[in-house]
Each structure stands twice: as structure tokens, then as C-alpha cells.
PDB file of N, CA and C in Angstrom:
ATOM      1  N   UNK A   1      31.739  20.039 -56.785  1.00  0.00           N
ATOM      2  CA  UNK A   1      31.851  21.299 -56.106  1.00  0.00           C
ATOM      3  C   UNK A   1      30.675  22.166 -56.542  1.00  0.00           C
ATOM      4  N   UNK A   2      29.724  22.185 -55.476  1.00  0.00           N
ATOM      5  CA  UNK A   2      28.922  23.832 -55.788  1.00  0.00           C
ATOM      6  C   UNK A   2      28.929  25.349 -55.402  1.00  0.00           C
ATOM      7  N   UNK A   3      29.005  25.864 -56.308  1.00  0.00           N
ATOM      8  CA  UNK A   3      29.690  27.274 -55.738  1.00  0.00           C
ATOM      9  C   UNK A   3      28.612  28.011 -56.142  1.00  0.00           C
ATOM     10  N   UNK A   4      27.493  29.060 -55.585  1.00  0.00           N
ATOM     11  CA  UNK A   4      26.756  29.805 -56.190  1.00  0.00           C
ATOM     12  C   UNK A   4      27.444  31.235 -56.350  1.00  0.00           C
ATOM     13  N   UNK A   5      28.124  31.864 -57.381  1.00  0.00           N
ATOM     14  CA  UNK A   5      28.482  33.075 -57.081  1.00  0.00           C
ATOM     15  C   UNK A   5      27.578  34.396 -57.268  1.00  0.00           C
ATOM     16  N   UNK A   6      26.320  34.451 -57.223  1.00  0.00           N
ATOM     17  CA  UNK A   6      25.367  35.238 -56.520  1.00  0.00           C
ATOM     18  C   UNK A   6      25.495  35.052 -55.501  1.00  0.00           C
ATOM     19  N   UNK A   7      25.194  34.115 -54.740  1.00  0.00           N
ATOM     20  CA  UNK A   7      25.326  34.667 -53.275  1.00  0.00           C
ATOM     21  C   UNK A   7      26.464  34.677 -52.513  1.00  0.00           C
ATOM     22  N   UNK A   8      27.557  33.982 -53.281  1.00  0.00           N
ATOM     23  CA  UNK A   8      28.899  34.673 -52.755  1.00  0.00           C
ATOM     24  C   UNK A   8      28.863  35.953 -52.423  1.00  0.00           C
ATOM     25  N   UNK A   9      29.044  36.280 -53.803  1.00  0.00           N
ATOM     26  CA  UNK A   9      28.716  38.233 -54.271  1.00  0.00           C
ATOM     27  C   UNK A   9      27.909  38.440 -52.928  1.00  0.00           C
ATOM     28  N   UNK A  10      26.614  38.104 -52.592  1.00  0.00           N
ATOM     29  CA  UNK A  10      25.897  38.692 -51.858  1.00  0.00           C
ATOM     30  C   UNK A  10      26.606  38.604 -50.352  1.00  0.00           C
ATOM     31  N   UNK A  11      27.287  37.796 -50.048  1.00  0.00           N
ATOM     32  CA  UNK A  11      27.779  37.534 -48.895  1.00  0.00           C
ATOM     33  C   UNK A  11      28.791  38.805 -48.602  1.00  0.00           C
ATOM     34  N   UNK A  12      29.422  38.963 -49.385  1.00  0.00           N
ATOM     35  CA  UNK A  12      30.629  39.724 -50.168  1.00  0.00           C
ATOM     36  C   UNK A  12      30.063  41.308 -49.310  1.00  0.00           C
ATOM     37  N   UNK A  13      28.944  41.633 -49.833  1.00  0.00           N
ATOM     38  CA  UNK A  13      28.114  42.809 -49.651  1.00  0.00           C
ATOM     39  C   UNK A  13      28.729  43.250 -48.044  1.00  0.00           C
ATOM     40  N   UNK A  14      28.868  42.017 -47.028  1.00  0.00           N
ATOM     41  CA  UNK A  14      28.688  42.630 -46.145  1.00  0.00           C
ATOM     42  C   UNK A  14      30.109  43.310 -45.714  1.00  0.00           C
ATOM     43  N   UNK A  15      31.086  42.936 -46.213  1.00  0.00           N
ATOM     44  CA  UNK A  15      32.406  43.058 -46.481  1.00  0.00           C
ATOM     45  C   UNK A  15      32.074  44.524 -47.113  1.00  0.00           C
ATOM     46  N   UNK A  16      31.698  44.822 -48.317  1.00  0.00           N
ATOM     47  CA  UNK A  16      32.024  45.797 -48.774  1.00  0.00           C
ATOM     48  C   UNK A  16      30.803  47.231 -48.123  1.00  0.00           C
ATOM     49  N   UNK A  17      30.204  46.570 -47.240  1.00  0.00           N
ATOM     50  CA  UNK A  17      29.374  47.657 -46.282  1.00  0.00           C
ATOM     51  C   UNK A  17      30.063  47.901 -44.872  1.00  0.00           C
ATOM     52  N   UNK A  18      31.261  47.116 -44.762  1.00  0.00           N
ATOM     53  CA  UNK A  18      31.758  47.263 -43.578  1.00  0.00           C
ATOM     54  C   UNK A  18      33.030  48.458 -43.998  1.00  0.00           C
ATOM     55  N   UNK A  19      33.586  48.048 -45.770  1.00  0.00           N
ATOM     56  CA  UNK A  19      34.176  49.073 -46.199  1.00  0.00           C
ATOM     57  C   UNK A  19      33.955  50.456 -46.017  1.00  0.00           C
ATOM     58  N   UNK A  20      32.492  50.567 -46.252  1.00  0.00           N
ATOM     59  CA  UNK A  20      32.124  51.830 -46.726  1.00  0.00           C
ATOM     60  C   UNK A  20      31.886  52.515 -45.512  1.00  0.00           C
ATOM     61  N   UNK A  21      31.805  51.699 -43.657  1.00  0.00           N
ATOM     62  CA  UNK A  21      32.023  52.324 -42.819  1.00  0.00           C
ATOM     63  C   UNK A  21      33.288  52.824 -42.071  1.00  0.00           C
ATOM     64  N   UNK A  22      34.734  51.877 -42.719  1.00  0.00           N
ATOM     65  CA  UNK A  22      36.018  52.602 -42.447  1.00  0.00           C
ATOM     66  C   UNK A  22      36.432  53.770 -43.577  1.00  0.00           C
ATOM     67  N   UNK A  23      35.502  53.701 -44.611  1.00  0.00           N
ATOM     68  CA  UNK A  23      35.883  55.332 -45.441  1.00  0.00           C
ATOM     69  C   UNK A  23      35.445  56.364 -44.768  1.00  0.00           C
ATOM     70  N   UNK A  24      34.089  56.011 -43.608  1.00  0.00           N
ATOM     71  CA  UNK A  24      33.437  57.042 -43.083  1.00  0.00           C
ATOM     72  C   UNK A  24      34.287  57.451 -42.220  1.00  0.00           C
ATOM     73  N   UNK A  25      34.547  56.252 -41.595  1.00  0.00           N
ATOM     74  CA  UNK A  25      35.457  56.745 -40.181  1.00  0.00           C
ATOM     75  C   UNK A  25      36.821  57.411 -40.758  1.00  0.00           C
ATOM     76  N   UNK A  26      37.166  57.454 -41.417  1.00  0.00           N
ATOM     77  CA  UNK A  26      38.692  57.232 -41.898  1.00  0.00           C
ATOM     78  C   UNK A  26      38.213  59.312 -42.364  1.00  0.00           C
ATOM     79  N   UNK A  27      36.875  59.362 -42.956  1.00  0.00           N
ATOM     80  CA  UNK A  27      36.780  61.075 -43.139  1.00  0.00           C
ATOM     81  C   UNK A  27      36.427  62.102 -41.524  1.00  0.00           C
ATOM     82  N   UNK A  28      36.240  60.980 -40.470  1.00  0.00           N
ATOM     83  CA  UNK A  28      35.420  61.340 -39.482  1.00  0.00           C
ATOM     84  C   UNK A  28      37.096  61.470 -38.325  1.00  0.00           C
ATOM     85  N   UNK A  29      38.103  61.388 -38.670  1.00  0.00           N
ATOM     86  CA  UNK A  29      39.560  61.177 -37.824  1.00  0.00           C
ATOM     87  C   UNK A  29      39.756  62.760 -37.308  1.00  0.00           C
ATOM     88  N   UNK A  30      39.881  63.730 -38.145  1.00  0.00           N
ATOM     89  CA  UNK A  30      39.954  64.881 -38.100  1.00  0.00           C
ATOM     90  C   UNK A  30      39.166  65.506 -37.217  1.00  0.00           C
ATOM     91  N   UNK A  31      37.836  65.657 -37.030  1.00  0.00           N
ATOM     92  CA  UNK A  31      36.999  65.509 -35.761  1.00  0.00           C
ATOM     93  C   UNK A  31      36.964  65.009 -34.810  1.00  0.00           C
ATOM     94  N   UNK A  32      37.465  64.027 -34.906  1.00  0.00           N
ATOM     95  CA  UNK A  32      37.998  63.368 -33.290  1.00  0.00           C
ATOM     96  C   UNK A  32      39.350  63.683 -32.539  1.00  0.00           C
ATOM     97  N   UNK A  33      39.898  64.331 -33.370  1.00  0.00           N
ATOM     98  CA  UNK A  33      41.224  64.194 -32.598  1.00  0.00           C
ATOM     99  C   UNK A  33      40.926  65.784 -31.728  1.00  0.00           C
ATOM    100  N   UNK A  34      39.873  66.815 -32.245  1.00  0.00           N
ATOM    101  CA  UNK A  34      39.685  67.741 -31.479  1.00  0.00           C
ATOM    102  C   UNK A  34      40.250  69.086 -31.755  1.00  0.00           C
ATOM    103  N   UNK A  35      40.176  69.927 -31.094  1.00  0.00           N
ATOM    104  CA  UNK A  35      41.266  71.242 -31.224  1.00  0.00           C
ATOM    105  C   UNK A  35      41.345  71.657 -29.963  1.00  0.00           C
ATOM    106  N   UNK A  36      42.212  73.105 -29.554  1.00  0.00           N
ATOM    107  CA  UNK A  36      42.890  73.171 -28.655  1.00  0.00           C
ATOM    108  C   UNK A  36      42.759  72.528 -27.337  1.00  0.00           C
ATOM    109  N   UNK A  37      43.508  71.322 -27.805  1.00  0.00           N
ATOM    110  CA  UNK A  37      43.723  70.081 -26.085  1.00  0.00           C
ATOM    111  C   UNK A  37      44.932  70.397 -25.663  1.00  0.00           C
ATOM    112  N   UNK A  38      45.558  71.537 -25.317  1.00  0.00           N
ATOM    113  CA  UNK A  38      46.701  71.905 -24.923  1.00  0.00           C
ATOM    114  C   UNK A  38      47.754  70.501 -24.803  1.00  0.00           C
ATOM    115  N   UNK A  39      47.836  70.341 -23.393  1.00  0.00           N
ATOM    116  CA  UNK A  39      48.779  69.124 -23.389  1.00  0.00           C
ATOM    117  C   UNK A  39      48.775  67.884 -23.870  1.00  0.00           C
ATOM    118  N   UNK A  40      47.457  68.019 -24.567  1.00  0.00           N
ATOM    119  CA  UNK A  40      46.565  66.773 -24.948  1.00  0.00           C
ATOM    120  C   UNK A  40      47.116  66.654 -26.572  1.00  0.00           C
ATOM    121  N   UNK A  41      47.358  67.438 -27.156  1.00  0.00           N
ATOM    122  CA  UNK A  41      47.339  67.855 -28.496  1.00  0.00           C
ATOM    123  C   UNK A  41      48.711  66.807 -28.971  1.00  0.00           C
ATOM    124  N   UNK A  42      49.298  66.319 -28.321  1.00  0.00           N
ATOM    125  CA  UNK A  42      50.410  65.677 -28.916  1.00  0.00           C
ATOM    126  C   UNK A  42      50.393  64.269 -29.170  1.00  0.00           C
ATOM    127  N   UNK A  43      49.568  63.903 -28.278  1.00  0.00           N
ATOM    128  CA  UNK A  43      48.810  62.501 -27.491  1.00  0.00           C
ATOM    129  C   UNK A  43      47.695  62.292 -28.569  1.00  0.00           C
ATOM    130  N   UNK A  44      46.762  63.312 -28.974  1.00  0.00           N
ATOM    131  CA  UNK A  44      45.644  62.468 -29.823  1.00  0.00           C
ATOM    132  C   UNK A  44      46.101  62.271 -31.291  1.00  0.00           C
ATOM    133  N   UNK A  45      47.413  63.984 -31.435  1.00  0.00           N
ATOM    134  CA  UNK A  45      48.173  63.254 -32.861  1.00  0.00           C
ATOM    135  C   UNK A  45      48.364  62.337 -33.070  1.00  0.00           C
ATOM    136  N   UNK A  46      49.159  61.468 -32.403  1.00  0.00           N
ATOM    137  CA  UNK A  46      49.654  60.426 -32.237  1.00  0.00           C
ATOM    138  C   UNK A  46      48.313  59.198 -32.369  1.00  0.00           C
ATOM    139  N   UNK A  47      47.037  59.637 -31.864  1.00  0.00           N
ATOM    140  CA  UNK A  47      46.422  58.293 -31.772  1.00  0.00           C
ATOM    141  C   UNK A  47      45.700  58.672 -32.957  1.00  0.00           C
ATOM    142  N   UNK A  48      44.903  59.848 -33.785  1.00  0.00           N
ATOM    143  CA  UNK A  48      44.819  60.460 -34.797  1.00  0.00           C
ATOM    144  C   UNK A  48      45.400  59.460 -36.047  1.00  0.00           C
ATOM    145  N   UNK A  49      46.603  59.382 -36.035  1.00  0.00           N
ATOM    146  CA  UNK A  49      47.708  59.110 -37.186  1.00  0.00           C
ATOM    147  C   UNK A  49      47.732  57.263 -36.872  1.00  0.00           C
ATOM    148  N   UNK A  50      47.528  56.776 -35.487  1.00  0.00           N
ATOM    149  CA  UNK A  50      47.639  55.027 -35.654  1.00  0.00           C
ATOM    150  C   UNK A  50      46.249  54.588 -35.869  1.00  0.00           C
ATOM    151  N   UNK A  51      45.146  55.645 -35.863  1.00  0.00           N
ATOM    152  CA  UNK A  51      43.679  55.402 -36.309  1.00  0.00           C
ATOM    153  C   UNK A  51      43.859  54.973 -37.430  1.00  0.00           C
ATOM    154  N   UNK A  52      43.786  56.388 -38.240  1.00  0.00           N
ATOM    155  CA  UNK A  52      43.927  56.173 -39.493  1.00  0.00           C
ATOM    156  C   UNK A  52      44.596  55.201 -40.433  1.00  0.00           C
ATOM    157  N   UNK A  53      46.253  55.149 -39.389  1.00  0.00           N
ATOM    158  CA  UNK A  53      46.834  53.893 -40.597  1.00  0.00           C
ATOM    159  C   UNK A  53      45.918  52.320 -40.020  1.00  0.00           C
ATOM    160  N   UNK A  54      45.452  51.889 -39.452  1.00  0.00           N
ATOM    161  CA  UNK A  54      44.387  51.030 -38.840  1.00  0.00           C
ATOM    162  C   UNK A  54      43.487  50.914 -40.214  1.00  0.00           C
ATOM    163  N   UNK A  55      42.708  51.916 -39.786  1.00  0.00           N
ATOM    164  CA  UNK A  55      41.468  51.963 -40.736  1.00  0.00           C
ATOM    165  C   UNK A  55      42.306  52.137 -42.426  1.00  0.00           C
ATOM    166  N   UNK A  56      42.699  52.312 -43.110  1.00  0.00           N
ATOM    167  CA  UNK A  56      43.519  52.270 -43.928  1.00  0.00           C
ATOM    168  C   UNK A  56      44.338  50.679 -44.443  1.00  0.00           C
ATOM    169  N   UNK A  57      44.699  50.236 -43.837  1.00  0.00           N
ATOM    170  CA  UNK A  57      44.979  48.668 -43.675  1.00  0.00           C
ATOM    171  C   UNK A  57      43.532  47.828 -43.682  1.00  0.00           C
ATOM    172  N   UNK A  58      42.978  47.802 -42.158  1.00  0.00           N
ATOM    173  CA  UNK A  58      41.445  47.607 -42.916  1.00  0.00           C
ATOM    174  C   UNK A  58      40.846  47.467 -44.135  1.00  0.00           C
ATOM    175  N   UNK A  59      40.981  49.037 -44.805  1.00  0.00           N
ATOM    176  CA  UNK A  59      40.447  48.813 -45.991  1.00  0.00           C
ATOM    177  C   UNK A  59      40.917  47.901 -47.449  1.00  0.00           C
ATOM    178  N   UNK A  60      42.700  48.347 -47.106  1.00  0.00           N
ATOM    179  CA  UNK A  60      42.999  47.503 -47.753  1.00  0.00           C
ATOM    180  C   UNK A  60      42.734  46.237 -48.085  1.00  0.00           C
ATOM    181  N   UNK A  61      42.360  45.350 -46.600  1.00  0.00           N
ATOM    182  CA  UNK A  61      42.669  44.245 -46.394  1.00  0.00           C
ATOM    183  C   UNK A  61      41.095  43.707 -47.423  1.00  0.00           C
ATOM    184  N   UNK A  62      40.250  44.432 -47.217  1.00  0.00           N
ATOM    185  CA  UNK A  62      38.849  44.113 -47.767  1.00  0.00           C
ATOM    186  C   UNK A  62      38.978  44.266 -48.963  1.00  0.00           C
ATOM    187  N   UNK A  63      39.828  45.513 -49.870  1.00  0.00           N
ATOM    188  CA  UNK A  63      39.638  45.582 -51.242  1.00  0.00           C
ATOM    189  C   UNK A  63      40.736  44.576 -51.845  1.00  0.00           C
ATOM    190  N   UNK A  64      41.815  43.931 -51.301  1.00  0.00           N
ATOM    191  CA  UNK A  64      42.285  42.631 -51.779  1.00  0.00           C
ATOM    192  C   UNK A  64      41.810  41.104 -51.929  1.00  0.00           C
ATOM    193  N   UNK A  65      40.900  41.220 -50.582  1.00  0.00           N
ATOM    194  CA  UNK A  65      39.820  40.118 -50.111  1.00  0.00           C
ATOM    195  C   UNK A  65      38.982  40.047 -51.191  1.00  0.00           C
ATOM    196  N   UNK A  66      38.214  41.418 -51.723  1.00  0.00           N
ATOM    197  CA  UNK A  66      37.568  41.311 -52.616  1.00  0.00           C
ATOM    198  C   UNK A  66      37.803  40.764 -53.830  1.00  0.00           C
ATOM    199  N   UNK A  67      38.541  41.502 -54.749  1.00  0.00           N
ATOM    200  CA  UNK A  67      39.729  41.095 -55.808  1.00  0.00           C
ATOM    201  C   UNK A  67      40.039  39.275 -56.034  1.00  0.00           C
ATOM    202  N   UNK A  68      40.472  38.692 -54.790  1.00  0.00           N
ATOM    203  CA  UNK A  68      40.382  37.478 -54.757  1.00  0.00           C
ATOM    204  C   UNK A  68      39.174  36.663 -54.997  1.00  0.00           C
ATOM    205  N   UNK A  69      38.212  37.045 -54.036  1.00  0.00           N
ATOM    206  CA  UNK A  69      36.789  36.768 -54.162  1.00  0.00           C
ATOM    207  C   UNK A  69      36.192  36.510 -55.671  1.00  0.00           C
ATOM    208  N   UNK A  70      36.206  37.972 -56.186  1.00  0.00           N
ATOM    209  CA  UNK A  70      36.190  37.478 -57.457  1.00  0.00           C
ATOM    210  C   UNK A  70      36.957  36.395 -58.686  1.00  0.00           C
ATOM    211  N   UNK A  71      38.515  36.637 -58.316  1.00  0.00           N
ATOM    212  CA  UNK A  71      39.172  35.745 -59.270  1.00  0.00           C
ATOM    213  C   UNK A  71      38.454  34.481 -58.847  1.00  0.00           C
ATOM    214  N   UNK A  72      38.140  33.732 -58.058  1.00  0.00           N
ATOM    215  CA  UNK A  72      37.918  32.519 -57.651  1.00  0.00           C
ATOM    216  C   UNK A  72      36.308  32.367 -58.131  1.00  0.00           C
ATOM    217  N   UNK A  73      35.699  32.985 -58.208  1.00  0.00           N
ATOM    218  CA  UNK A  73      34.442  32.760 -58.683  1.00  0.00           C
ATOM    219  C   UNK A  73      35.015  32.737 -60.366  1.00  0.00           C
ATOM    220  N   UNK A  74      35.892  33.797 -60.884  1.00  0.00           N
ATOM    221  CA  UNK A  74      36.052  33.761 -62.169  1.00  0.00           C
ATOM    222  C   UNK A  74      36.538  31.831 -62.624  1.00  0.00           C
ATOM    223  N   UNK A  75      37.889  32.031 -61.796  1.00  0.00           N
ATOM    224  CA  UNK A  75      37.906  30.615 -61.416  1.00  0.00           C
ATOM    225  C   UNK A  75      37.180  29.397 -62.199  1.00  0.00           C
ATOM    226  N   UNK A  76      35.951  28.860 -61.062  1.00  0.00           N
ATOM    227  CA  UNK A  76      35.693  28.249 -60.900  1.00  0.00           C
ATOM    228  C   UNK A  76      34.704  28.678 -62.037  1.00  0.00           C
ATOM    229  N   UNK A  77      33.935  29.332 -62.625  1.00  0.00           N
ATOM    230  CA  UNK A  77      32.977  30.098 -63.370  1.00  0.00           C
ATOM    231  C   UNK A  77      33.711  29.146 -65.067  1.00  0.00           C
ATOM    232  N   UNK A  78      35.081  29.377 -65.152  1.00  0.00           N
ATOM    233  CA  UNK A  78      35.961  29.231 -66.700  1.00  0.00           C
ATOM    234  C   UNK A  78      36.254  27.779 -66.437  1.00  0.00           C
ATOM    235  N   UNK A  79      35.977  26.884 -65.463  1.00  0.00           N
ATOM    236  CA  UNK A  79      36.324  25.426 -65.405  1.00  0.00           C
ATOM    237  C   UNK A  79      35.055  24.976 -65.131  1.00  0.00           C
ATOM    238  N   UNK A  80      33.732  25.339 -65.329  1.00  0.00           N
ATOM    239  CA  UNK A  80      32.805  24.835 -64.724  1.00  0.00           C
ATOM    240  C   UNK A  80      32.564  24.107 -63.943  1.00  0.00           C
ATOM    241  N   UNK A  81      32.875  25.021 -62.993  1.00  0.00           N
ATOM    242  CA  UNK A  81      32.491  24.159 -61.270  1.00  0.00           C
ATOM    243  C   UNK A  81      33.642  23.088 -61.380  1.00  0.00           C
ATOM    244  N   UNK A  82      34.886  22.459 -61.571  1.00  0.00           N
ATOM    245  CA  UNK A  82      36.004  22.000 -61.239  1.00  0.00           C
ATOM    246  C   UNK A  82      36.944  22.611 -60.319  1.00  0.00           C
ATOM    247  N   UNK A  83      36.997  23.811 -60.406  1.00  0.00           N
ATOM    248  CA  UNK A  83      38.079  24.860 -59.613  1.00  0.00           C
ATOM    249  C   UNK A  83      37.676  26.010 -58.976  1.00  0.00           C
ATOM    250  N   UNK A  84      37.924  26.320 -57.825  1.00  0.00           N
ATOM    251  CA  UNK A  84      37.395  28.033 -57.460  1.00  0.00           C
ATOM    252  C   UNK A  84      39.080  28.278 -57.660  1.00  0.00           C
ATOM    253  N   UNK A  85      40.062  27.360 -57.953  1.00  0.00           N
ATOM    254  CA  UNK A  85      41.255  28.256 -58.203  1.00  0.00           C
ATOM    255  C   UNK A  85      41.983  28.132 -56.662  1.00  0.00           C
ATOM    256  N   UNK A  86      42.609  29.559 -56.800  1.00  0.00           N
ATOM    257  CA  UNK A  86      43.750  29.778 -55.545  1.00  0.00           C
ATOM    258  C   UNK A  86      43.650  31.016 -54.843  1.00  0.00           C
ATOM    259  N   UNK A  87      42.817  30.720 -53.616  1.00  0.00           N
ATOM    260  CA  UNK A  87      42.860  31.971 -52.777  1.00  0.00           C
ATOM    261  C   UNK A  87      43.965  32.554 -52.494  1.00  0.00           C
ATOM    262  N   UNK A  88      44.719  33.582 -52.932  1.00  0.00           N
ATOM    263  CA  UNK A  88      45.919  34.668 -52.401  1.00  0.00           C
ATOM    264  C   UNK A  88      45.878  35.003 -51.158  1.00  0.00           C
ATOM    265  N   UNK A  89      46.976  34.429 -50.411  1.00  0.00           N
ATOM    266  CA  UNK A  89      47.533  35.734 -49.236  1.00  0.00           C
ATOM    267  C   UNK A  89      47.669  37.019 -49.675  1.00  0.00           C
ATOM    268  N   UNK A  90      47.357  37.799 -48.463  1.00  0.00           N
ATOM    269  CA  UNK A  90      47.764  39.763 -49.203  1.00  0.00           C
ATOM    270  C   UNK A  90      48.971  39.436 -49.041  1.00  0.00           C
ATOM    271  N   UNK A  91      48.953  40.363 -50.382  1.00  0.00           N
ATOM    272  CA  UNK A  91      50.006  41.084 -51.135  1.00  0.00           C
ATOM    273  C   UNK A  91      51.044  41.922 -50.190  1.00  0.00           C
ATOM    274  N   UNK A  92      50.135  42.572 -48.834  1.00  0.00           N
ATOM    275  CA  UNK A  92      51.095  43.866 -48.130  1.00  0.00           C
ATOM    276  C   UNK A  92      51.521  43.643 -46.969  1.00  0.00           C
TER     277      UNK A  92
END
């Protein structure tokens, strides 16, 4: 088994740059949903609040992905190259 975990890690990067664009979006919700949309105002709450839990899950899903990522390099790193170990299903 060859496992380089530099460029895992590096692969990893793009995962954790895709993170750092649902934190953006996730500060950017509040601005989108607008202000006085009269009849509208109940309707973007609503899509406002299933954004967010979206992007929120998202993130989750990447900072568990990650977490794993690493154990498995740790893994395979403490058995020298015998094991990357056991990728986890999420947790949530």
C-alpha cells in the first residue's frame, strides 16, 4: 500500500477551501433574505433558515470528513504503510 499523506493533505485543501466558502455564505444569509418584502417576508424566512441549516450540515459534513482523513493517514503513518485503518461513517 502507498499512501502519500502530503498530498492527501493537499488534496484535502480543496475540501477545506470549499469550507471556508460555506462559512462565507453561511455570514452572507442575512443579506439575502432582504428587508421589507411585505408578503414576501415569510417565504424567504423560511428559505433563509433551510439555507442555513444546508450550509451548516455541509460544513459539518467536511469537518468530520476531515477528522477521518487524518485518523487514517495517522493510521496508516503508526503501521507503516500496512493500514490506512477505518474510514467512519458521520457520526450525525
Amino acid at each position: 500500500m502507498h499512501l502519500d499523506p502530503g498530498a492527501v493533505r493537499n488534496g484535502w485543501n480543496h475540501a477545506q477551501n470549499a469550507d471556508d466558502e460555506i462559512r462565507d455564505a453561511l455570514g452572507r444569509i442575512a443579506d439575502a433574505a432582504g428587508s421589507g418584502m411585505a408578503d414576501l417576508a415569510a417565504c424567504l424566512s423560511d428559505a433563509t433558515s433551510d439555507m442555513r441549516g444546508v450550509l451548516e450540515v455541509a460544513s459539518a459534513v467536511v469537518a468530520e470528513h476531515g477528522t477521518n482523513v487524518e485518523a487514517c493517514i495517522a493510521d496508516f503513518q503508526a503501521t507503516d504503510g500496512q493500514s490506512a485503518g477505518e474510514f467512519h461513517g458521520l457520526a450525525r
